[in-house]
Protein backbone atom coordinates (compact mmCIF):
# COMPACT_ATOMS: atom_id res chain seq x y z
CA UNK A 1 164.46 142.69 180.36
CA UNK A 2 167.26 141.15 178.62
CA UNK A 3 169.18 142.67 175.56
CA UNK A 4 168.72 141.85 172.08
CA UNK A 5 171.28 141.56 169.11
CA UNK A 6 170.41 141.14 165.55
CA UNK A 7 172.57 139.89 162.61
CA UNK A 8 169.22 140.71 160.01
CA UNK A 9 170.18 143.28 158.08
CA UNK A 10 168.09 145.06 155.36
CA UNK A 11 169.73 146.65 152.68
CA UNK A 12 170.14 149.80 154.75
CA UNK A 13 170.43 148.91 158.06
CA UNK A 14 173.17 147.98 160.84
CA UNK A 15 172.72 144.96 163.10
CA UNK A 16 169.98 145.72 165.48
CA UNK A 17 170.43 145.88 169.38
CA UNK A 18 167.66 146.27 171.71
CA UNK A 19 167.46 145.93 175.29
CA UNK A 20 164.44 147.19 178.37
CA UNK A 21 164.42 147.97 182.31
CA UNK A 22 161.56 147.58 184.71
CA UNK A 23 161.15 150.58 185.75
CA UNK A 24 161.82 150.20 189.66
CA UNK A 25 162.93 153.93 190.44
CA UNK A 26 166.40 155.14 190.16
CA UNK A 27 168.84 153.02 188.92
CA UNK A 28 172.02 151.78 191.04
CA UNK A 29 175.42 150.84 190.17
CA UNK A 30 174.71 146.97 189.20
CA UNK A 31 172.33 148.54 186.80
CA UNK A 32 174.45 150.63 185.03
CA UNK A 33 177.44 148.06 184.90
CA UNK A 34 175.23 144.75 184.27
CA UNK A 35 173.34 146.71 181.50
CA UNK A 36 173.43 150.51 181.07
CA UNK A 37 177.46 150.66 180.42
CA UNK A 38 177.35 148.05 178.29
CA UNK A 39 174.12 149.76 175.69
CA UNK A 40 176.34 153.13 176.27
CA UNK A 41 178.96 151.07 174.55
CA UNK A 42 177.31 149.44 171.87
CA UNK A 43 175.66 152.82 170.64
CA UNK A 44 179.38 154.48 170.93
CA UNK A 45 180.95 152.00 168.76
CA UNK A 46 178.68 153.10 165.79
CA UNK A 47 178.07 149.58 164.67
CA UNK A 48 174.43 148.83 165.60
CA UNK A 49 171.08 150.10 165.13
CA UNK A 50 169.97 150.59 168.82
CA UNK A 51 166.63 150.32 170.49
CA UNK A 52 166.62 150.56 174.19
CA UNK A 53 163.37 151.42 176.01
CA UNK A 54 162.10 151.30 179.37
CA UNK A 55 159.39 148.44 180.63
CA UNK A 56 156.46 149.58 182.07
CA UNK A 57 154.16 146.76 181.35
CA UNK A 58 156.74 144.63 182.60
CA UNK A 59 156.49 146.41 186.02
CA UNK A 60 152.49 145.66 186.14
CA UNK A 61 152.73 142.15 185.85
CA UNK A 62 154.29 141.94 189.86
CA UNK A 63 152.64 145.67 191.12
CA UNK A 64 149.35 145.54 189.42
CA UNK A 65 147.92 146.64 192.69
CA UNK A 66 149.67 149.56 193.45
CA UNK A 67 150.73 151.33 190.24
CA UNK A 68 151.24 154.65 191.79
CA UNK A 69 154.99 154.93 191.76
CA UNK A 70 155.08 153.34 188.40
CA UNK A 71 154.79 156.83 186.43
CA UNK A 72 157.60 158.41 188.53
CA UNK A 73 159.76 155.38 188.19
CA UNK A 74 159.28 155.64 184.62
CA UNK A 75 160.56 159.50 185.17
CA UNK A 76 163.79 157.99 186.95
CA UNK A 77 164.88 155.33 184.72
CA UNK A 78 164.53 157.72 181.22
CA UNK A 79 166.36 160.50 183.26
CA UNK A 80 168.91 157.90 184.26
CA UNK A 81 168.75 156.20 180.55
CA UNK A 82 169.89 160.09 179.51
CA UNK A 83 172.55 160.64 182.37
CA UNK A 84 174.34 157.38 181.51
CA UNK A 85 174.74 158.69 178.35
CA UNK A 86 172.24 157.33 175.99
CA UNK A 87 172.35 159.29 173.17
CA UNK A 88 168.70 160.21 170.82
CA UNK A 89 170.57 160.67 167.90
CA UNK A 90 172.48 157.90 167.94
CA UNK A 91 169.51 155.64 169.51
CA UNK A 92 166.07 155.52 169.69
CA UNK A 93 164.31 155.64 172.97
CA UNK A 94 161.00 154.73 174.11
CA UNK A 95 158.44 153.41 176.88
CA UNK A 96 156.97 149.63 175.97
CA UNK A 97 153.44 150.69 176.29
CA UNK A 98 154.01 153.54 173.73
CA UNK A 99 154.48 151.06 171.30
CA UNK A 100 151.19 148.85 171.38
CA UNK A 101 152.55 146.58 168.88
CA UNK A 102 154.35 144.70 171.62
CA UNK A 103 150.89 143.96 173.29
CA UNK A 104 149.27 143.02 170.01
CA UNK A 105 152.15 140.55 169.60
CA UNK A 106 151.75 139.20 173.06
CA UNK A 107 148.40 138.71 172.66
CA UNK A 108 148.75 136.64 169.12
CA UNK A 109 151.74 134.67 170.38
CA UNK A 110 149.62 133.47 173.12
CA UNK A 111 147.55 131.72 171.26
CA UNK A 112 149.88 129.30 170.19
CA UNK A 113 151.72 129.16 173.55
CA UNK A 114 151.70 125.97 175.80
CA UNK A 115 150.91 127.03 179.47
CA UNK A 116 153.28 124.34 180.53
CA UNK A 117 156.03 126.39 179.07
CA UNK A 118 155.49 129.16 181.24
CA UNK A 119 155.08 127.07 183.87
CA UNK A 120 158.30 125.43 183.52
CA UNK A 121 159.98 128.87 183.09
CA UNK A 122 162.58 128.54 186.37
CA UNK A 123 162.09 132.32 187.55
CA UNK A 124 158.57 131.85 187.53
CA UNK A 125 158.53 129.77 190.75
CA UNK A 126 162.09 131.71 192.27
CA UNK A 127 159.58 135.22 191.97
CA UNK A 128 156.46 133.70 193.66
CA UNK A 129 159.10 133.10 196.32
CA UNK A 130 160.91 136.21 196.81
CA UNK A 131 157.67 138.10 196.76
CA UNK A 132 155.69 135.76 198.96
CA UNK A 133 153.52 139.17 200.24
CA UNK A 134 152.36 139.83 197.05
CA UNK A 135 149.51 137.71 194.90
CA UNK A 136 151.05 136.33 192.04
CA UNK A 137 148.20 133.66 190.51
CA UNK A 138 147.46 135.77 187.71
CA UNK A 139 148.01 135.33 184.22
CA UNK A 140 149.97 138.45 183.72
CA UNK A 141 152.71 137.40 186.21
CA UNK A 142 152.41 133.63 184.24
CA UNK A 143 153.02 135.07 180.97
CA UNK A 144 155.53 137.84 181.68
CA UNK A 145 157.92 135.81 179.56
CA UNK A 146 155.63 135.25 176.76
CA UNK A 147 155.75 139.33 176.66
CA UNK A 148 159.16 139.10 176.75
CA UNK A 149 159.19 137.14 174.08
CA UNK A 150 157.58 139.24 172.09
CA UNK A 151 159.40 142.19 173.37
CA UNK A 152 162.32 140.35 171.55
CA UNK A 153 160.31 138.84 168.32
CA UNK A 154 158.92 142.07 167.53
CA UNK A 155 162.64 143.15 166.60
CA UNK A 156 162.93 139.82 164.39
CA UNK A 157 166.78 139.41 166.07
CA UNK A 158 169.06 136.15 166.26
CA UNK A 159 171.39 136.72 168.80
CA UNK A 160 169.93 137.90 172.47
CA UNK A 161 172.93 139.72 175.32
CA UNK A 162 171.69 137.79 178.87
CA UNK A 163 172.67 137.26 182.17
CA UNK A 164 172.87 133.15 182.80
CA UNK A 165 169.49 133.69 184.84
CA UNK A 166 168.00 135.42 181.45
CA UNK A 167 168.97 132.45 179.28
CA UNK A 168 165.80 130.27 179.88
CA UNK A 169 163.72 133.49 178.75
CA UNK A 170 165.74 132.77 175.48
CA UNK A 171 165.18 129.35 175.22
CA UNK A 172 161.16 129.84 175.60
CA UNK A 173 161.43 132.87 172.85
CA UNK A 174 162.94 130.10 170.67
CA UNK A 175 160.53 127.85 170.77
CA UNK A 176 157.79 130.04 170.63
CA UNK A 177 159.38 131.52 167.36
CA UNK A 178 159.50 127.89 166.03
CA UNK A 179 155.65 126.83 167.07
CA UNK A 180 155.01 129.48 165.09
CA UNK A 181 156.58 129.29 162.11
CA UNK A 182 155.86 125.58 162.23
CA UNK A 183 152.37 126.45 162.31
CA UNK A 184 151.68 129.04 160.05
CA UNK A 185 154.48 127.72 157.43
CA UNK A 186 156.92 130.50 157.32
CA UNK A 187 159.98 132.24 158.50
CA UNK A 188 158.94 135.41 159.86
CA UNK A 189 160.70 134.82 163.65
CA UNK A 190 164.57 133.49 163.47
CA UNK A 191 165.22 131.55 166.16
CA UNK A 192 167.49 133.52 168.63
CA UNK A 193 170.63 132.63 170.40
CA UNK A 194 171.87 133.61 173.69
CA UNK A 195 175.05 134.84 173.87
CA UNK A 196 176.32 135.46 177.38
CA UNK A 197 177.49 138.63 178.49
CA UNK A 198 179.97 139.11 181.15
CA UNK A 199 179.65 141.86 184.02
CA UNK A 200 181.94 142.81 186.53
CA UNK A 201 181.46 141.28 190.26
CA UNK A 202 179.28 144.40 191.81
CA UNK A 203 178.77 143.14 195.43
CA UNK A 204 176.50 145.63 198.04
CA UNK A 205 177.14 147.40 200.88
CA UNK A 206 176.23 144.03 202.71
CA UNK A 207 178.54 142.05 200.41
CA UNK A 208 175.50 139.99 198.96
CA UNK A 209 174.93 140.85 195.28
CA UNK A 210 173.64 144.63 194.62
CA UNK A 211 169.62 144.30 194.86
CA UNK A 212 167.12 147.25 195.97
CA UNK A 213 165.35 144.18 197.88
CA UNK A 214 168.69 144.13 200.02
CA UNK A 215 168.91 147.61 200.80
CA UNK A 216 172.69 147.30 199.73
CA UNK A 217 172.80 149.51 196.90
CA UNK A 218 175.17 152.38 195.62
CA UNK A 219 172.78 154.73 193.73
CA UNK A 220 173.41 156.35 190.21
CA UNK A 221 171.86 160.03 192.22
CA UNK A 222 173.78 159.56 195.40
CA UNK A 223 175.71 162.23 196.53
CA UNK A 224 179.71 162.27 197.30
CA UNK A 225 178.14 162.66 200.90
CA UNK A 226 175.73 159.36 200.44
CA UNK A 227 178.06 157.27 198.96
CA UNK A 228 180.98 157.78 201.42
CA UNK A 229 178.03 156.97 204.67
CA UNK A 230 177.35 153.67 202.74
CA UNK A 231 180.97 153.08 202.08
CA UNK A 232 182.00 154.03 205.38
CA UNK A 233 179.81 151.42 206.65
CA UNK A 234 180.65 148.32 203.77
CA UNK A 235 181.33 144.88 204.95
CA UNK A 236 185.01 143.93 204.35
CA UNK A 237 184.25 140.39 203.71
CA UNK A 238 184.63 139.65 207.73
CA UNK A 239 188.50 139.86 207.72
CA UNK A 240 191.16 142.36 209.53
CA UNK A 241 189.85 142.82 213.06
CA UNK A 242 192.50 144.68 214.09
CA UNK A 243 194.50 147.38 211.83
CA UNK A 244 198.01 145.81 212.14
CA UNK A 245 196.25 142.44 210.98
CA UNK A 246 196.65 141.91 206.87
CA UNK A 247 194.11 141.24 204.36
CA UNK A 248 193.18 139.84 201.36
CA UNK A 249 191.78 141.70 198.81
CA UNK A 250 190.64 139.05 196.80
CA UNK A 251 187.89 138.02 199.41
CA UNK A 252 186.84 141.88 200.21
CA UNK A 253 183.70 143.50 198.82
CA UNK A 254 185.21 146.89 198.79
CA UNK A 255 188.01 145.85 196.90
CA UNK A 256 185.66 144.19 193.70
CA UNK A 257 184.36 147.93 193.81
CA UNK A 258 188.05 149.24 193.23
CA UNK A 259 188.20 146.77 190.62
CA UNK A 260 185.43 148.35 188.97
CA UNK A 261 185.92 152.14 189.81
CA UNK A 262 189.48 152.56 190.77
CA UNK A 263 192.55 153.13 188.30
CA UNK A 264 195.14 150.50 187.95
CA UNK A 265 197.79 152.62 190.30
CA UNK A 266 195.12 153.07 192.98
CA UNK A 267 193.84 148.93 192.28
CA UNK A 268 197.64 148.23 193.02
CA UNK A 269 198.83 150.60 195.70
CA UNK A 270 195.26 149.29 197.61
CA UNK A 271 195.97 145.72 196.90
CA UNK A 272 199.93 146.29 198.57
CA UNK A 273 198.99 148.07 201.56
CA UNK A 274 195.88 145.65 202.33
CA UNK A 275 198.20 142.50 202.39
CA UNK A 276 200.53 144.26 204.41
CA UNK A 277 198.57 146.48 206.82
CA UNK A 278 200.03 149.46 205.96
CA UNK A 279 196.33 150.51 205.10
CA UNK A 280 193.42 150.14 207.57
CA UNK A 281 189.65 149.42 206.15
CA UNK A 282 188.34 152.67 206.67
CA UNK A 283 191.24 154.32 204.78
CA UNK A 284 190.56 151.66 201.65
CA UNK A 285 186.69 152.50 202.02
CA UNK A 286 187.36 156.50 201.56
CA UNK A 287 189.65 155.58 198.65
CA UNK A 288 186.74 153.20 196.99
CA UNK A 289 184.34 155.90 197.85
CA UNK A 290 186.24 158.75 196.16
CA UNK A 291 186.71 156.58 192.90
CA UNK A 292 183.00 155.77 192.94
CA UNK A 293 182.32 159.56 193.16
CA UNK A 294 184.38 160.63 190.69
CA UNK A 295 183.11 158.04 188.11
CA UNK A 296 179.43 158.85 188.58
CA UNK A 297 179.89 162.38 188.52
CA UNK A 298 179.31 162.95 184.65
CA UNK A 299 176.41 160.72 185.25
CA UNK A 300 175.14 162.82 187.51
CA UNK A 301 175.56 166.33 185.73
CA UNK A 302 173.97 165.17 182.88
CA UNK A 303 170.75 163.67 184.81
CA UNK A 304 170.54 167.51 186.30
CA UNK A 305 170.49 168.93 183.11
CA UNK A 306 167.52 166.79 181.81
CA UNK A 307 165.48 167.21 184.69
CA UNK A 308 165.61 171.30 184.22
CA UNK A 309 163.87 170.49 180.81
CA UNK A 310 161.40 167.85 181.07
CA UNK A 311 159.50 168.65 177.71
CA UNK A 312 162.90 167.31 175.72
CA UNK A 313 163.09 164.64 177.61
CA UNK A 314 159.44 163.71 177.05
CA UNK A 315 159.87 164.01 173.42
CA UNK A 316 162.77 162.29 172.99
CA UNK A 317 160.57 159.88 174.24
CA UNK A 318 157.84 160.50 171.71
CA UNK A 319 160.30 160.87 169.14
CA UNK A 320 161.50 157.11 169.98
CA UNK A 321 158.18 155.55 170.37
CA UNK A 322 157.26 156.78 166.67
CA UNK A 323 160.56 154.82 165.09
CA UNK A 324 160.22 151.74 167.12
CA UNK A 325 156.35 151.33 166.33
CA UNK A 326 157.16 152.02 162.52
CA UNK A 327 159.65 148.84 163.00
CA UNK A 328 157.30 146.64 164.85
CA UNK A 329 154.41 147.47 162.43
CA UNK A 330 157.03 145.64 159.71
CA UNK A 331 156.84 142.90 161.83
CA UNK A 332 152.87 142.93 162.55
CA UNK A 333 152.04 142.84 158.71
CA UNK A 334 153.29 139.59 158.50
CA UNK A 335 151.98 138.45 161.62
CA UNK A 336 148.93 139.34 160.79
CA UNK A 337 148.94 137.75 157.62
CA UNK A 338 149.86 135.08 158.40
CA UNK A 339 147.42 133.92 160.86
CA UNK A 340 144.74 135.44 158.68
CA UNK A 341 143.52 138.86 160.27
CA UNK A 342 145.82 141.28 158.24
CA UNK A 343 143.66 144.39 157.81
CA UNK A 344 140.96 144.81 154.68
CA UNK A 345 137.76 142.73 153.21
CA UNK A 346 138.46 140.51 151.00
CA UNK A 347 135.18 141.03 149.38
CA UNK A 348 136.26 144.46 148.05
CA UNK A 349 138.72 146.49 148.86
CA UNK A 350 136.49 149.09 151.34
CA UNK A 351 138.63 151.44 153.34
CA UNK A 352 137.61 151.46 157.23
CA UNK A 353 138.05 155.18 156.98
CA UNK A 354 136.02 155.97 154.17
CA UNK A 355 138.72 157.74 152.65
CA UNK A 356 139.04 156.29 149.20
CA UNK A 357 136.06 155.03 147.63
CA UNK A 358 135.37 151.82 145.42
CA UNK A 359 134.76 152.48 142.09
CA UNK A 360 132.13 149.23 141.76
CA UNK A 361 131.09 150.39 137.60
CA UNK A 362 134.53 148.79 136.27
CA UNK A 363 135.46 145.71 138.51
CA UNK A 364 139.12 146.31 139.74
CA UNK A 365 139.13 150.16 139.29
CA UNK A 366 139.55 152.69 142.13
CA UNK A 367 137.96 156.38 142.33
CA UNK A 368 139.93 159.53 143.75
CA UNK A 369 136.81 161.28 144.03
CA UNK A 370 137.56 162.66 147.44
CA UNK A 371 140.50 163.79 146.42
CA UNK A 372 140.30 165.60 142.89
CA UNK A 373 140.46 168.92 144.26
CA UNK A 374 143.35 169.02 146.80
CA UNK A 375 145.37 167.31 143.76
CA UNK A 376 144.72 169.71 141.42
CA UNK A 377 146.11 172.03 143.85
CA UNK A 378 149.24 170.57 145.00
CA UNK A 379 152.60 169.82 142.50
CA UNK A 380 153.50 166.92 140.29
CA UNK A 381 155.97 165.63 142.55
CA UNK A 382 153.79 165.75 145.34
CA UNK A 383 150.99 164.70 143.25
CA UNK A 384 153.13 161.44 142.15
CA UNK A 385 154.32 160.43 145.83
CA UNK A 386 150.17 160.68 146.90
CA UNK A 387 149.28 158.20 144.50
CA UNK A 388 152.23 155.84 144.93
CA UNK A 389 151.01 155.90 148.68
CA UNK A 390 147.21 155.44 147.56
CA UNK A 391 148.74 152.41 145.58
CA UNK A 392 150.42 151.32 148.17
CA UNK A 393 148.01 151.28 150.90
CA UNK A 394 144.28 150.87 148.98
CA UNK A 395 144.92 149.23 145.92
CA UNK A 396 147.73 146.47 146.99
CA UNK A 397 145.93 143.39 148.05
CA UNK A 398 147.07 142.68 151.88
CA UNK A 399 149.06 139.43 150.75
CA UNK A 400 151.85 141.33 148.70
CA UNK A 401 153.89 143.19 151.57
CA UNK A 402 155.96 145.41 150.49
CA UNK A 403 159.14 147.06 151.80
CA UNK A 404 159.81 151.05 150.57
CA UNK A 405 163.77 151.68 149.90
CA UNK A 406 163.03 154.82 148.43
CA UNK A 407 160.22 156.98 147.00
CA UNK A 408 159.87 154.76 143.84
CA UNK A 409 161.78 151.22 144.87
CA UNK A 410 160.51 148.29 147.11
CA UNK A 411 161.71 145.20 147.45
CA UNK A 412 159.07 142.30 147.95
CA UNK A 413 158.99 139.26 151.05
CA UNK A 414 161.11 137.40 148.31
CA UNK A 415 163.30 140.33 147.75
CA UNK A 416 161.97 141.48 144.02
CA UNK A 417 163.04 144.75 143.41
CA UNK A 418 160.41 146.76 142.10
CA UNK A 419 160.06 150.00 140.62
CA UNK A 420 156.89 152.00 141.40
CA UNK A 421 155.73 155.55 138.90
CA UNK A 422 152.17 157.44 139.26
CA UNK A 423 151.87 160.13 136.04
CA UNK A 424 148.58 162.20 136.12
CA UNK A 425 146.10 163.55 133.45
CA UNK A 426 144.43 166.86 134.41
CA UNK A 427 142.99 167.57 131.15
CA UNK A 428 139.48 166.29 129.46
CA UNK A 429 141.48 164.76 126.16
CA UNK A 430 139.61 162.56 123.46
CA UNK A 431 140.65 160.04 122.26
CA UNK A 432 144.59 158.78 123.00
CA UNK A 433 145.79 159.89 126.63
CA UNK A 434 149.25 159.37 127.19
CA UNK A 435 151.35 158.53 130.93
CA UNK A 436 155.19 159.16 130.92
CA UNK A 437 157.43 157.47 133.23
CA UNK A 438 161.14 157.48 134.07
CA UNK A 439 163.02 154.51 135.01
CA UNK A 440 166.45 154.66 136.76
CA UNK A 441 168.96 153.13 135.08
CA UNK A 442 169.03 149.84 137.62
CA UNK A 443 167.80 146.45 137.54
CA UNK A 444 163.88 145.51 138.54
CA UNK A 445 162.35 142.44 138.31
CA UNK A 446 158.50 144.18 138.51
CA UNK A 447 157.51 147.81 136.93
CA UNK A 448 154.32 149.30 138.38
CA UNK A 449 152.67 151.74 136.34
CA UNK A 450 150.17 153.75 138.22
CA UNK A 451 148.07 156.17 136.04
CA UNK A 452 145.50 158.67 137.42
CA UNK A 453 142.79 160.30 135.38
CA UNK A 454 141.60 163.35 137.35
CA UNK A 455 138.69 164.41 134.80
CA UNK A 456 136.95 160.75 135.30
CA UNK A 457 138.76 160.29 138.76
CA UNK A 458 140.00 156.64 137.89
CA UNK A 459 142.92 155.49 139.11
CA UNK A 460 144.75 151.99 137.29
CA UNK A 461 147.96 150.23 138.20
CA UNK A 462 149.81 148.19 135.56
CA UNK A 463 151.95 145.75 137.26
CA UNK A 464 154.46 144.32 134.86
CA UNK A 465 156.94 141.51 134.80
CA UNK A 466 160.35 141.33 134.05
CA UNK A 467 160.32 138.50 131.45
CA UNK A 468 157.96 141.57 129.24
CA UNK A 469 160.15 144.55 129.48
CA UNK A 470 163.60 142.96 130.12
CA UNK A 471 164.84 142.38 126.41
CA UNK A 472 163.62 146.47 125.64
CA UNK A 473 164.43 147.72 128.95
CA UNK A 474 168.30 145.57 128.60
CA UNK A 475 168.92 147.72 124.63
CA UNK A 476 167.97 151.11 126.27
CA UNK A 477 170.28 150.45 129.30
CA UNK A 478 173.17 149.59 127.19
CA UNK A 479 174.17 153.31 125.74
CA UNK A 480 173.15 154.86 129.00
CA UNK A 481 175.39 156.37 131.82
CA UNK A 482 174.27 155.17 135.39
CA UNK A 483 172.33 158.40 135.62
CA UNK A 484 170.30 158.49 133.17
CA UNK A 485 166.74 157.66 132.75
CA UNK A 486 164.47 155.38 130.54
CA UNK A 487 161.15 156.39 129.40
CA UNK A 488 158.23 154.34 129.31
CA UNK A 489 154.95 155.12 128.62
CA UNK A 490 150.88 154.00 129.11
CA UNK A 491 148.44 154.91 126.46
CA UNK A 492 145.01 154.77 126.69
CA UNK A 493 143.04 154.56 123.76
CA UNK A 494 139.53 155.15 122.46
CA UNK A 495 137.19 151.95 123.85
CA UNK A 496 138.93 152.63 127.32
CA UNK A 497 142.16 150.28 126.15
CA UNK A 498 145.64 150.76 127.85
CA UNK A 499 149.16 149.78 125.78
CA UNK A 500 152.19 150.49 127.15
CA UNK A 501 155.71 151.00 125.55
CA UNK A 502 159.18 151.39 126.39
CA UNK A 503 161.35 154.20 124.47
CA UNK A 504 160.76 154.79 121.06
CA UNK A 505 159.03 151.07 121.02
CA UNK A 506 155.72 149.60 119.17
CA UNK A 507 152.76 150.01 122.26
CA UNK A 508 151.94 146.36 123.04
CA UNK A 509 148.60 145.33 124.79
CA UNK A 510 148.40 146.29 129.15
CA UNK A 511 144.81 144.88 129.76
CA UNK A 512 146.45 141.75 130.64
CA UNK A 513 148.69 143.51 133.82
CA UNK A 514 145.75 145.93 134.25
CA UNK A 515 145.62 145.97 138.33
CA UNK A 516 146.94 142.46 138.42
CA UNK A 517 149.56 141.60 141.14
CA UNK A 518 150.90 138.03 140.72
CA UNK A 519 154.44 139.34 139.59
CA UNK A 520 155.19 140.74 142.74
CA UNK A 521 154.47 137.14 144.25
């Protein structure tokens, strides 16, 4: 799985980075420098919101018939995530099928997918290939890319970190993005870029490039004792027969490894002594091997440590899962909407989980009649934030998303900022009952009023544009210091009629905003 770099940025976030592993079992030098140094760096640097996470769908789509390593591979690779030094509270780490968003995704995006882009996808063919013993003609080894895809569209990102083998990956997530927001008339996927990444030359033990299916690889876990036998026993590129014969570095496996491992004196002092054979191979191996050693060692202590407490590392896990499905969900909503299966019946609003009920005497008014009691019992505040979620999540039609800022701000898909206040009546009044609200001093373009009557159980939102209160709301801003509050209010009146008022002002007619939602188009 490739990486993933984002230049969106809400309003309180940091360009987004996210990048996967199949998990294969332990990882091996030309993972950590082709990807897991480079993530280590990009969380360091402070500078990103990062998501890194480890593939295990990914892995199913070549071993479907023998999954049984695939849970302890899954143990290697998040124990090797931690001893590289990926850090929980500076990213967030997860498992892909943890977060079933990226399925759901999949299985929309295939829909509008051609099957001769997959086809056409050049490691499709160069896999059937190199696993020749396994069978391949299925559609989850076809449309491992389209998950990829999604694995990357899920994150909405623009720029994508790849190998050149990972850039025609890209190119398919880029037109997939555009099919769909050709089809379904929006913007909801930016097109990504590639941007290649460079990675140090990492040859194996056999001089061929550093690949499990070689058998040439340098372990992450390997002991001092390991990694000297496999050293000990390195190609040197087929040069220096004899000791007294010079080299050249340049051409030798072992010395790309000093390159990579080795400090500059060592890099030089090897380089010197190769072209003059005052150095023999096995001497230069030893030297490469100690270097090696020495780097992985912090690598290694830290993997130890994790595996003595395998409940953290499973809930750092957790823990990870739970942030990246909250992000992809962002991402869902419009999906879904936009192809027209977004959740709720347009008929009336009838909660799958029979949790809030439909009050169907007054069209367009809710009942908290499951609730009355446990809000009579809890506080204000609390009482306020459980109707602005209520709001929110029952009373909003489906087609106005909504992003939360804070506990009373959103901003709408055309970036409205709107203000959001629940007040409460507890108390069987006649005649005039009266909401109070309090409105930052800050610009909105929509105020939503939501008032809650726990005597009759009705609940009413009055949703109210700009071009009504912004003449009032601009005279009581004027005098005000930047913390200060404005008060507004909702009256409701004998014959069930709402008015609503700003300040000190004349009450002016709500029926007309009465759980009405076109301002927050």
């Amino acid at each position: 799985m490739t990486g993933i770099m984002s230049e969106q940025q809400s309003m309180t976030s940091k360009p987004r980075v996210l990048s996967g592993m199949r998990p294969t079992g332990k990882l091996h030098l030309g993972n950590y420098m082709g990807a897991l140094a480079n993530w280590v760096k990009l969380q360091d640097s402070g500078l990103y919101e990062c998501y890194f996470f480890i593939a295990d769908w990914h892995a199913l789509t070549t071993d479907y018939a023998d999954p049984s390593q695939i849970r302890k591979n899954i143990a290697e690779v998040a124990l090797d995530y931690l001893g590289a030094g990926l850090d929980p509270e500076k990213s967030t780490l997860f498992i892909q099928s943890y977060v079933p968003q990226h399925a759901e995704l999949h299985l929309l995006l295939s829909m509008v997918t051609s099957l001769g882009w997959l086809e056409r996808v050049p490691t499709y063919k160069e896999q059937q290939e190199n696993l020749a013993g396994k069978e391949l003609t299925t559609y989850g080894f076809l449309g491992y890319p389209l998950l990829q895809s999604a694995d990357i569209l899920i994150y909405q990102p623009r720029f994508v970190p790849v190998g050149q083998d990972q850039v025609s990956h890209v190119e398919l997530t880029r037109e997939v993005a555009r099919r769909f927001n050709s089809i379904y008339k929006g913007n909801i996927f930016p097109e990504p870029d590639h941007l290649l990444t460079p990675s140090p030359k990492l040859p194996g033990t056999d001089g061929r490039k550093m690949s499990k299916s070689y058998g040439n690889t340098i372990g992450l876990t390997d002991s001092t004792k390991q990694i000297f036998e496999k050293l000990e026993k390195m190609t040197n590129g087929g040069q220096r027969n004899h000791v007294s014969d010079p080299g050249d570095p340049e051409i030798c496996p072992v010395y790309d490894l000093h390159k990579v491992f080795s400090s500059e004196t060592i890099k030089a002092e090897t380089n010197l002594a190769c072209r003059t054979a005052k150095i023999s191979c096995a001497e230069c191996k030893q030297i490469a091997a100690r270097s090696i050693d020495e780097y992985l060692e912090p690598i290694r202590r830290r993997r130890s440590e994790y595996e003595l407490k395998p409940n953290d590392v499973n809930q750092i896990f957790e823990d990870g899962a739970q942030r990246a499905s909250k992000r992809a969900e962002e991402t869902m909503r419009l999906v879904r909407d936009a192809m027209g299966i977004a959740r709720g019946i347009p008929v009336a609003r009838i909660n799958a989980f029979d949790r809030y009920s439909y009050d169907t005497s007054q069209p367009m008014q809710y009942s908290l009649e499951n609730f009355a009691e446990e809000i009579r019992s809890v506080s204000p505040e609390a009482q306020r934030k459980f109707l602005i979620d209520f709001w929110k999540n029952q009373m909003l039609p489906s087609e106005y998303q909504l992003k939360q800022l804070d506990d009373n701000s959103f901003v709408t898909l055309r970036n409205k900022r709107v203000f959001v206040a629940a007040a409460v009546t507890m108390d069987n009044q006649i005649g005039t009952q009266m909401f109070e609200y309090a409105i930052p001093n800050k610009n909105f373009e929509v105020l939503a009023f939501i008032t809650a009557d726990v005597t009759s159980n009705k609940v009413n939102a009055f949703v109210i544009p700009q071009k009504e209160f912004s003449f009032d709301f601009a005279l009581e801003r004027k005098p005000l210091k930047k913390s200060d509050v404005i008060k507004a209010y909702i009256r409701k009146t004998t014959g069930n009629l709402y008015q609503w008022s700003m300040a000190d002002k004349a009450g002016r007619s709500a029926g007309q905003f009465q759980n009405v939602y076109e301002p927050l188009k």
